[in-house]
Protein backbone atom coordinates (compact mmCIF):
# COMPACT_ATOMS: atom_id res chain seq x y z
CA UNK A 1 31.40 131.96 38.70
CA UNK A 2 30.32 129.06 36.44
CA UNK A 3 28.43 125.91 37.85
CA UNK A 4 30.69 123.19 37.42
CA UNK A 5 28.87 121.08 34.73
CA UNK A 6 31.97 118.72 33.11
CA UNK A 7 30.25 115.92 34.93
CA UNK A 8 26.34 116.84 35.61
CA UNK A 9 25.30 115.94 39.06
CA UNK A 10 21.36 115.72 39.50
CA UNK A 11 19.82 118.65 40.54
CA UNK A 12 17.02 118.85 43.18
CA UNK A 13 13.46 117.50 40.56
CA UNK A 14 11.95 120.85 41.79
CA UNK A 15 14.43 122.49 39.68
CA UNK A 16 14.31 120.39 36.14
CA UNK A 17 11.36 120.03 34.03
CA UNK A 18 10.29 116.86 32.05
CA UNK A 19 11.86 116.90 28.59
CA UNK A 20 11.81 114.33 26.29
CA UNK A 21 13.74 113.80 22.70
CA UNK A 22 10.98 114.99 19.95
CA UNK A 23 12.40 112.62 16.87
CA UNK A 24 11.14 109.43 19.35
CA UNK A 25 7.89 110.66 20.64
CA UNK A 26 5.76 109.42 18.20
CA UNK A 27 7.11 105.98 17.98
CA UNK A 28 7.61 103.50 20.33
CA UNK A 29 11.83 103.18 20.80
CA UNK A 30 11.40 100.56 23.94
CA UNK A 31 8.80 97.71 24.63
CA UNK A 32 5.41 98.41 26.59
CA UNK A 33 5.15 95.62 28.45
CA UNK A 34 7.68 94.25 30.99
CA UNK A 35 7.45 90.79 29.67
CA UNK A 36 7.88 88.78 26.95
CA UNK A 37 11.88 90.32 27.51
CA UNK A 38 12.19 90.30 23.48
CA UNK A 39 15.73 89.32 23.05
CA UNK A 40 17.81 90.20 19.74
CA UNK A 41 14.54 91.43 18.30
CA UNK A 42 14.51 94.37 15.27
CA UNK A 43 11.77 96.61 14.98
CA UNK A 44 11.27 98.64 12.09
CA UNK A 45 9.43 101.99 11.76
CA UNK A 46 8.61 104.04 8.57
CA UNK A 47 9.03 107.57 8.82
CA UNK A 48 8.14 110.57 6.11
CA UNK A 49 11.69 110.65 5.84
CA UNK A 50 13.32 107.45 6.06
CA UNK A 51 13.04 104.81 8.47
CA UNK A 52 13.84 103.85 12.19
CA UNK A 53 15.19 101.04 13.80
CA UNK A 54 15.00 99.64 17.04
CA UNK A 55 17.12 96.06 17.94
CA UNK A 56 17.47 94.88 21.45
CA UNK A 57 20.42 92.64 22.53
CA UNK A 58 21.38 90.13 24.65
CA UNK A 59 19.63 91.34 27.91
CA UNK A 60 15.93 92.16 26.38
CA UNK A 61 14.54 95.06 24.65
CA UNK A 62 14.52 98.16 27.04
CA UNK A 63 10.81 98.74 28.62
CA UNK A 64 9.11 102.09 29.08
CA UNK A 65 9.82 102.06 32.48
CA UNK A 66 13.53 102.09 31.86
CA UNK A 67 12.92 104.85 29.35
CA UNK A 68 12.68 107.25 32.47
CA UNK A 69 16.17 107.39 33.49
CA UNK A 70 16.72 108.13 29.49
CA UNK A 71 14.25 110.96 30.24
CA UNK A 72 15.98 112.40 33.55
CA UNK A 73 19.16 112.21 31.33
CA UNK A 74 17.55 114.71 28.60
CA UNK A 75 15.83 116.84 30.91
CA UNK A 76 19.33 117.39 32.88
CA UNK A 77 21.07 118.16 30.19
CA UNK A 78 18.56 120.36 29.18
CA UNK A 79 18.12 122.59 32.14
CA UNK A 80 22.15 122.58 32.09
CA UNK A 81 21.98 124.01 28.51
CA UNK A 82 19.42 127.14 29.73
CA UNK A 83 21.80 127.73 32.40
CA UNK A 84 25.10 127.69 29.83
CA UNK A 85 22.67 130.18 27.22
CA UNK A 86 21.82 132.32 29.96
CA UNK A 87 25.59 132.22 30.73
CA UNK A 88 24.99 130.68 34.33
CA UNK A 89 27.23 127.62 33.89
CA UNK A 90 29.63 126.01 31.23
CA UNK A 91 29.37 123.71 28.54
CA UNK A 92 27.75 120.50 29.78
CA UNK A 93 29.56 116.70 28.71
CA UNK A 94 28.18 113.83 27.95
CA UNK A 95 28.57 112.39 31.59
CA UNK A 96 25.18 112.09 33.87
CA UNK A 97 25.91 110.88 37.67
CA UNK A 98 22.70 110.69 39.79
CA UNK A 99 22.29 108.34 42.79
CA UNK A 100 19.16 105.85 43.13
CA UNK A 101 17.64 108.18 45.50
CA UNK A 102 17.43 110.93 42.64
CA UNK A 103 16.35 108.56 40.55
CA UNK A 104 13.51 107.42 42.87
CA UNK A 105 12.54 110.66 43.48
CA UNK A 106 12.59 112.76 39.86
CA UNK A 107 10.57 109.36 38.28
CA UNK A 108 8.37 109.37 41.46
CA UNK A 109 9.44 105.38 42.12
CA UNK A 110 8.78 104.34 45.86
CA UNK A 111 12.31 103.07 47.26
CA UNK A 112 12.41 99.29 47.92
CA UNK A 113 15.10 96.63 47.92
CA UNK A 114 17.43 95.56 45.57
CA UNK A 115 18.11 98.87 43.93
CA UNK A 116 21.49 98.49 42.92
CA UNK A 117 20.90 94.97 40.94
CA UNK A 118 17.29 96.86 39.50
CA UNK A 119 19.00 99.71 38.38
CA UNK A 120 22.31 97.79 36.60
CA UNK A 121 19.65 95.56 34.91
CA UNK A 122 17.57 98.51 33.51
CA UNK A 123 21.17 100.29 32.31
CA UNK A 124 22.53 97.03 30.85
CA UNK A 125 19.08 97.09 28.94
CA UNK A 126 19.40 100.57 27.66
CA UNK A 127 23.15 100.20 26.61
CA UNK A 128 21.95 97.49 24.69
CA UNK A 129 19.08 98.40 22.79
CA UNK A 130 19.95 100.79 19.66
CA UNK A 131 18.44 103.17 17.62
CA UNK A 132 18.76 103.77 14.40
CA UNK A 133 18.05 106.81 12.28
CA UNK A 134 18.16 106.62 8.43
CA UNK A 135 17.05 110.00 6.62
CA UNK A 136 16.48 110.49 3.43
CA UNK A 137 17.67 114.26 2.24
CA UNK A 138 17.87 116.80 -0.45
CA UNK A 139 22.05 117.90 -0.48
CA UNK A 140 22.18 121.57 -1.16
CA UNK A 141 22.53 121.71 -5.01
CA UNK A 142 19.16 119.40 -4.84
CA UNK A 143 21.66 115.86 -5.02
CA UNK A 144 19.21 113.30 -2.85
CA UNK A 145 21.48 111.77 -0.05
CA UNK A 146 20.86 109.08 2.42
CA UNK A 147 21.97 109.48 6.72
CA UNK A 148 21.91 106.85 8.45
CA UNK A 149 23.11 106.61 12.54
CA UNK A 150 23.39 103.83 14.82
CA UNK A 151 23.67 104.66 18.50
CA UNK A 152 22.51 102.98 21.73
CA UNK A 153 19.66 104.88 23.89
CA UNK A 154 22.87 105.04 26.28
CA UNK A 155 26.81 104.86 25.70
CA UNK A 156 27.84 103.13 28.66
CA UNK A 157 27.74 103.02 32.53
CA UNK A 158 29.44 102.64 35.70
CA UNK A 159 28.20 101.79 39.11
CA UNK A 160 29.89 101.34 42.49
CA UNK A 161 28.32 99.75 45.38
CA UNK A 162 29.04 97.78 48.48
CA UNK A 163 28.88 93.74 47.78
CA UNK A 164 27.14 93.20 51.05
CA UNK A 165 24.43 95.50 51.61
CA UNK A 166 24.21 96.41 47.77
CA UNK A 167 23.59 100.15 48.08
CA UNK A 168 24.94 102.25 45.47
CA UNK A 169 27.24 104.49 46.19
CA UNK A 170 27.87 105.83 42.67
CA UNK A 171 26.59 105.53 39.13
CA UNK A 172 27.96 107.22 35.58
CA UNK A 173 25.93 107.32 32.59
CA UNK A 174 27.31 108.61 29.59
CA UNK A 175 24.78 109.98 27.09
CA UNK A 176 24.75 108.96 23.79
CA UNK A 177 26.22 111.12 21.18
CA UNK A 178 23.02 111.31 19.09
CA UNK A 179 20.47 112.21 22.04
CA UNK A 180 23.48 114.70 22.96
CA UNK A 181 23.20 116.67 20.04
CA UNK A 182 19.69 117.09 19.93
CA UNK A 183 19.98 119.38 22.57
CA UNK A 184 22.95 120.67 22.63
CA UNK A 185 23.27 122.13 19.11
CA UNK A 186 19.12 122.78 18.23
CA UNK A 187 18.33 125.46 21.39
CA UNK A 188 16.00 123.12 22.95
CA UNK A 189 14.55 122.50 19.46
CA UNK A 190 14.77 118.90 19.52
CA UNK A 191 12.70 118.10 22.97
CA UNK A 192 9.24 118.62 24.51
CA UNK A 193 8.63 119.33 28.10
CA UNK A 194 6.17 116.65 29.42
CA UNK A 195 4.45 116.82 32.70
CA UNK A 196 5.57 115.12 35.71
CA UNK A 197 2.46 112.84 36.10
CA UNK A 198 3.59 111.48 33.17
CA UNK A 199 5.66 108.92 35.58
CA UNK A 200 2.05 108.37 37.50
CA UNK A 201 0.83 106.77 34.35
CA UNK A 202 1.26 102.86 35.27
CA UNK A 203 0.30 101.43 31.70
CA UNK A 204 3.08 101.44 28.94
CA UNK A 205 0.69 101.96 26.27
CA UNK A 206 -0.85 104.88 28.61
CA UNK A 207 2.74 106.00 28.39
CA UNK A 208 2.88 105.71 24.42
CA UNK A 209 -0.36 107.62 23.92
CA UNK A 210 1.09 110.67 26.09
CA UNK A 211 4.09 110.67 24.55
CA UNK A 212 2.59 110.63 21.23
CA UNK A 213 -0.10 113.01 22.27
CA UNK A 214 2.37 115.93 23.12
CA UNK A 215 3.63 115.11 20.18
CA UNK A 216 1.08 115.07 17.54
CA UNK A 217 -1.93 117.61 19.72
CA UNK A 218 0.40 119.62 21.34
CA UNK A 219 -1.70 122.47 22.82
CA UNK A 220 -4.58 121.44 20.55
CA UNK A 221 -5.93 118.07 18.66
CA UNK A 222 -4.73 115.55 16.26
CA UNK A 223 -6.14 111.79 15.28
CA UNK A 224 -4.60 108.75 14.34
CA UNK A 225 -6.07 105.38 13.48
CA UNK A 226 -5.80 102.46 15.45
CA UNK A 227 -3.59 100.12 12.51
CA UNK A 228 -1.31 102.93 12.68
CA UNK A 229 -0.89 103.09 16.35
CA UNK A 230 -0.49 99.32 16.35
CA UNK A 231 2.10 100.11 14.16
CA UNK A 232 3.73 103.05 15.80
CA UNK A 233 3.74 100.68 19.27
CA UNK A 234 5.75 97.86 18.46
CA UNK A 235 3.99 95.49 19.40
CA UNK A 236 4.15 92.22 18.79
CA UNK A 237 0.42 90.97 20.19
CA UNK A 238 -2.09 90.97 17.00
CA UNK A 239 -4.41 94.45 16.17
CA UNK A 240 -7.35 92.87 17.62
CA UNK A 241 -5.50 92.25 20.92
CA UNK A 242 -3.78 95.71 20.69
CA UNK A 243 -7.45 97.43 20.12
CA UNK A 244 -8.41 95.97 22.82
CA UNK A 245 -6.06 97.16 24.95
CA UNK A 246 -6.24 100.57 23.33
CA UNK A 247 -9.77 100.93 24.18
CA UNK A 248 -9.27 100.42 27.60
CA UNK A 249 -6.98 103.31 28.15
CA UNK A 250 -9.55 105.43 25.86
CA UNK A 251 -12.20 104.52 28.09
CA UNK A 252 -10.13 105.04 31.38
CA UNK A 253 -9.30 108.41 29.56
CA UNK A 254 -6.59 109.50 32.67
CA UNK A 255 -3.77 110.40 30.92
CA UNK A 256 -2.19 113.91 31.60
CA UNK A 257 -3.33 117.12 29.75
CA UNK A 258 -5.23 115.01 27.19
CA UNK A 259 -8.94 114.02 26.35
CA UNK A 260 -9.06 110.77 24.61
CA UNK A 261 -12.12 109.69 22.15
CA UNK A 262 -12.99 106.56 19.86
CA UNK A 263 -14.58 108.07 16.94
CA UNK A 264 -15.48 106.26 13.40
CA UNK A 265 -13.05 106.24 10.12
CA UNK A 266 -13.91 105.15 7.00
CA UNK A 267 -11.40 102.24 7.60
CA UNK A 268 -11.65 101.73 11.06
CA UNK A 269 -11.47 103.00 14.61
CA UNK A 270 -9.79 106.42 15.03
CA UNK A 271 -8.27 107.63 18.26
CA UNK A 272 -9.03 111.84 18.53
CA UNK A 273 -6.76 113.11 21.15
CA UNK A 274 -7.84 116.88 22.69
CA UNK A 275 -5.39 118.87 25.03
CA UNK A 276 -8.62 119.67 27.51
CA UNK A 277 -7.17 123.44 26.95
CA UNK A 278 -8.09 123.47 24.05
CA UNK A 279 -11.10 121.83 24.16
CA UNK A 280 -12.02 123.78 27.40
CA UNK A 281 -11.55 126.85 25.32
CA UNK A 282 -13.65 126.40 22.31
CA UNK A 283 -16.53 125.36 24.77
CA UNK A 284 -16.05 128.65 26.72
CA UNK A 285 -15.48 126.53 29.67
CA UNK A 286 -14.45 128.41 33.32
CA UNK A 287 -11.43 127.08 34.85
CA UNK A 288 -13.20 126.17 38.04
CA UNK A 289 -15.48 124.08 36.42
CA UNK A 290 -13.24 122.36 34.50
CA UNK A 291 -11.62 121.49 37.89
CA UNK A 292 -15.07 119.96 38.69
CA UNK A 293 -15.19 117.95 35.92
CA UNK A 294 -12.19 116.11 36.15
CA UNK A 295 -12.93 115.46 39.88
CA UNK A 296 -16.22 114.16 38.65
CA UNK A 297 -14.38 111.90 36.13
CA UNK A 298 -12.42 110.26 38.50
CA UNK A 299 -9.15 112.78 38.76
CA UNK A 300 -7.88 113.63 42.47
CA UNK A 301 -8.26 116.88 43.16
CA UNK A 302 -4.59 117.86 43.08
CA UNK A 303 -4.40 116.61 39.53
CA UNK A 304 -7.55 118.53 38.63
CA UNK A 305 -6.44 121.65 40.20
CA UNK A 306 -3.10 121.29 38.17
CA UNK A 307 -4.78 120.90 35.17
CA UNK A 308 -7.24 123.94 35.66
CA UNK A 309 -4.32 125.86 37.15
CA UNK A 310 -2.21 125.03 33.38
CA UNK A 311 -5.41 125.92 31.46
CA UNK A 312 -6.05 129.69 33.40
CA UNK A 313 -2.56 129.96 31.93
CA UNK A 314 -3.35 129.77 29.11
CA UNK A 315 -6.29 131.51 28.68
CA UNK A 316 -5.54 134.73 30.84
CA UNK A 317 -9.07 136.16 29.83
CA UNK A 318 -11.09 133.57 31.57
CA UNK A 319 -11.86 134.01 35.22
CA UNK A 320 -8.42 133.24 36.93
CA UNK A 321 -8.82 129.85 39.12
CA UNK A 322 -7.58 129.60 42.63
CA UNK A 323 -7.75 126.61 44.87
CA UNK A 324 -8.63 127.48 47.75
């Protein structure tokens, strides 16, 4: 019997992994701050291929915050797909239907007041702010041809709530058609799986340089110069005051999975970015102690036992780690 996925229902967070859509990882496609609000602004990103596009309406630019619920959408629809492959469930729609609490709890957001009006301000902000994707292609007999789509980050929405009290009772979110396809039609090609801390990291820029960083490293290294990330951000403070920022997030150096290092480049500061597996591995270090480290740099134990417990994954040789 197929799970009933023509409208997809949140599923319990235990049960979904963090996906995100790979095309917008290494750009910014929301703002990083929650204020100015930067209404009926254009951004403009150059890509290998082409260009991208981000304009905000009306209601502000979405923030990185808001991102999240675009990030619960794609990791639904996601698991929903491995269920439909592994012929578990049909075809999922374009319709996503959690509740605030499932929101709350898959973002790891402490409940408070006021969710309703929060939640209807983040979604008008999202329907709002559009993306779009021109390419630049070779047609098969080798005829160059320009794609261009315009979509928002989502379609539309619907909540339902009591006047009085203001709890929800019921929200809709269609999924745009765009973000849609790149899972349904590329077998998971076009996302990543991020880890849940991810939505423990409180700075937006701390947010942009993980994103980015699974990205670009992915299970190793990669390095990209500050101008670039300025550029890459989207943000509208100068590059001295975005360095500046940057370096403080290099020198907190607490994001998930990642090292992060100022080194020097002919033409200016470089950021090197080193999944610690990686880096772990080609200094022969044992899980355990790499579990010590982190607690000695700061990281609760829970996160550094996570992060040792990923890295004995990955390097089955090693001494296995155990916690207790």
């Amino acid at each position: 019997m197929f799970l009933d996925t023509n409208v997809m229902d949140a599923l319990h967070p235990g049960d979904v992994s963090v996906r995100d859509i790979w095309i917008l990882m290494d750009i910014a496609p929301v703002r990083l701050s929650k204020s100015p609000p930067r209404v009926n602004e254009n951004i403009r990103y150059a890509v290998k291929d082409g260009h991208v596009e981000v304009r905000s309406g009306s209601f502000g630019m979405a923030t990185i915050w808001d991102y999240d619920i675009v990030i619960m959408a794609v990791s639904h629809l996601t698991h929903r797909m491995n269920l439909f492959n592994s012929g578990k469930a049909a075809f999922p729609n374009r319709i996503f239907r959690p509740s605030v609490a499932q929101i709350n709890k898959f973002c790891g957001r402490t409940k408070g007041g006021s969710q309703t009006e929060r939640l209807e301000e983040a979604l008008d902000r999202l329907h709002t702010t559009t993306i779009k994707v021109v390419r630049n292609r070779m047609d098969q007999p080798g005829i160059p041809i320009r794609q261009a789509q315009h979509e928002s980050l989502i379609s539309s929405y619907r909540t339902t709530s009591h006047p009085g009290s203001g709890k929800l009772i019921a929200a809709e979110i269609e999924i745009p058609r765009w973000l849609y396809e790149q899972v349904t039609r590329q077998d998971n090609a076009g996302v990543l799986q991020l880890q849940k801390e991810y939505f423990q990291i409180k700075s937006g820029i701390g947010r942009f340089l993980y994103r980015l960083a699974r990205r670009a490293a992915g299970n190793d290294h990669a390095a990209w110069s500050f101008k670039l990330l300025h550029e890459r951000s989207g943000s509208p403070s100068s590059l001295k005051k975005f360095s500046q920022n940057l370096r403080k997030a290099i020198l907190a150096n607490n994001l998930p999975e990642y090292d992060l290092q100022i080194i020097d480049g002919k033409d200016g500061e470089i950021l090197a970015m080193q999944h610690r597996s990686w880096r772990a591995s080609q200094e022969g270090t044992p899980p355990l102690e790499l579990c010590k480290q982190l607690i000695d740099r700061g990281f609760s134990e829970q996160q550094a036992i996570n992060e040792a417990r990923r890295y004995a994954k990955k390097r089955p040789k090693l001494l296995t780690f155990h916690s207790s």
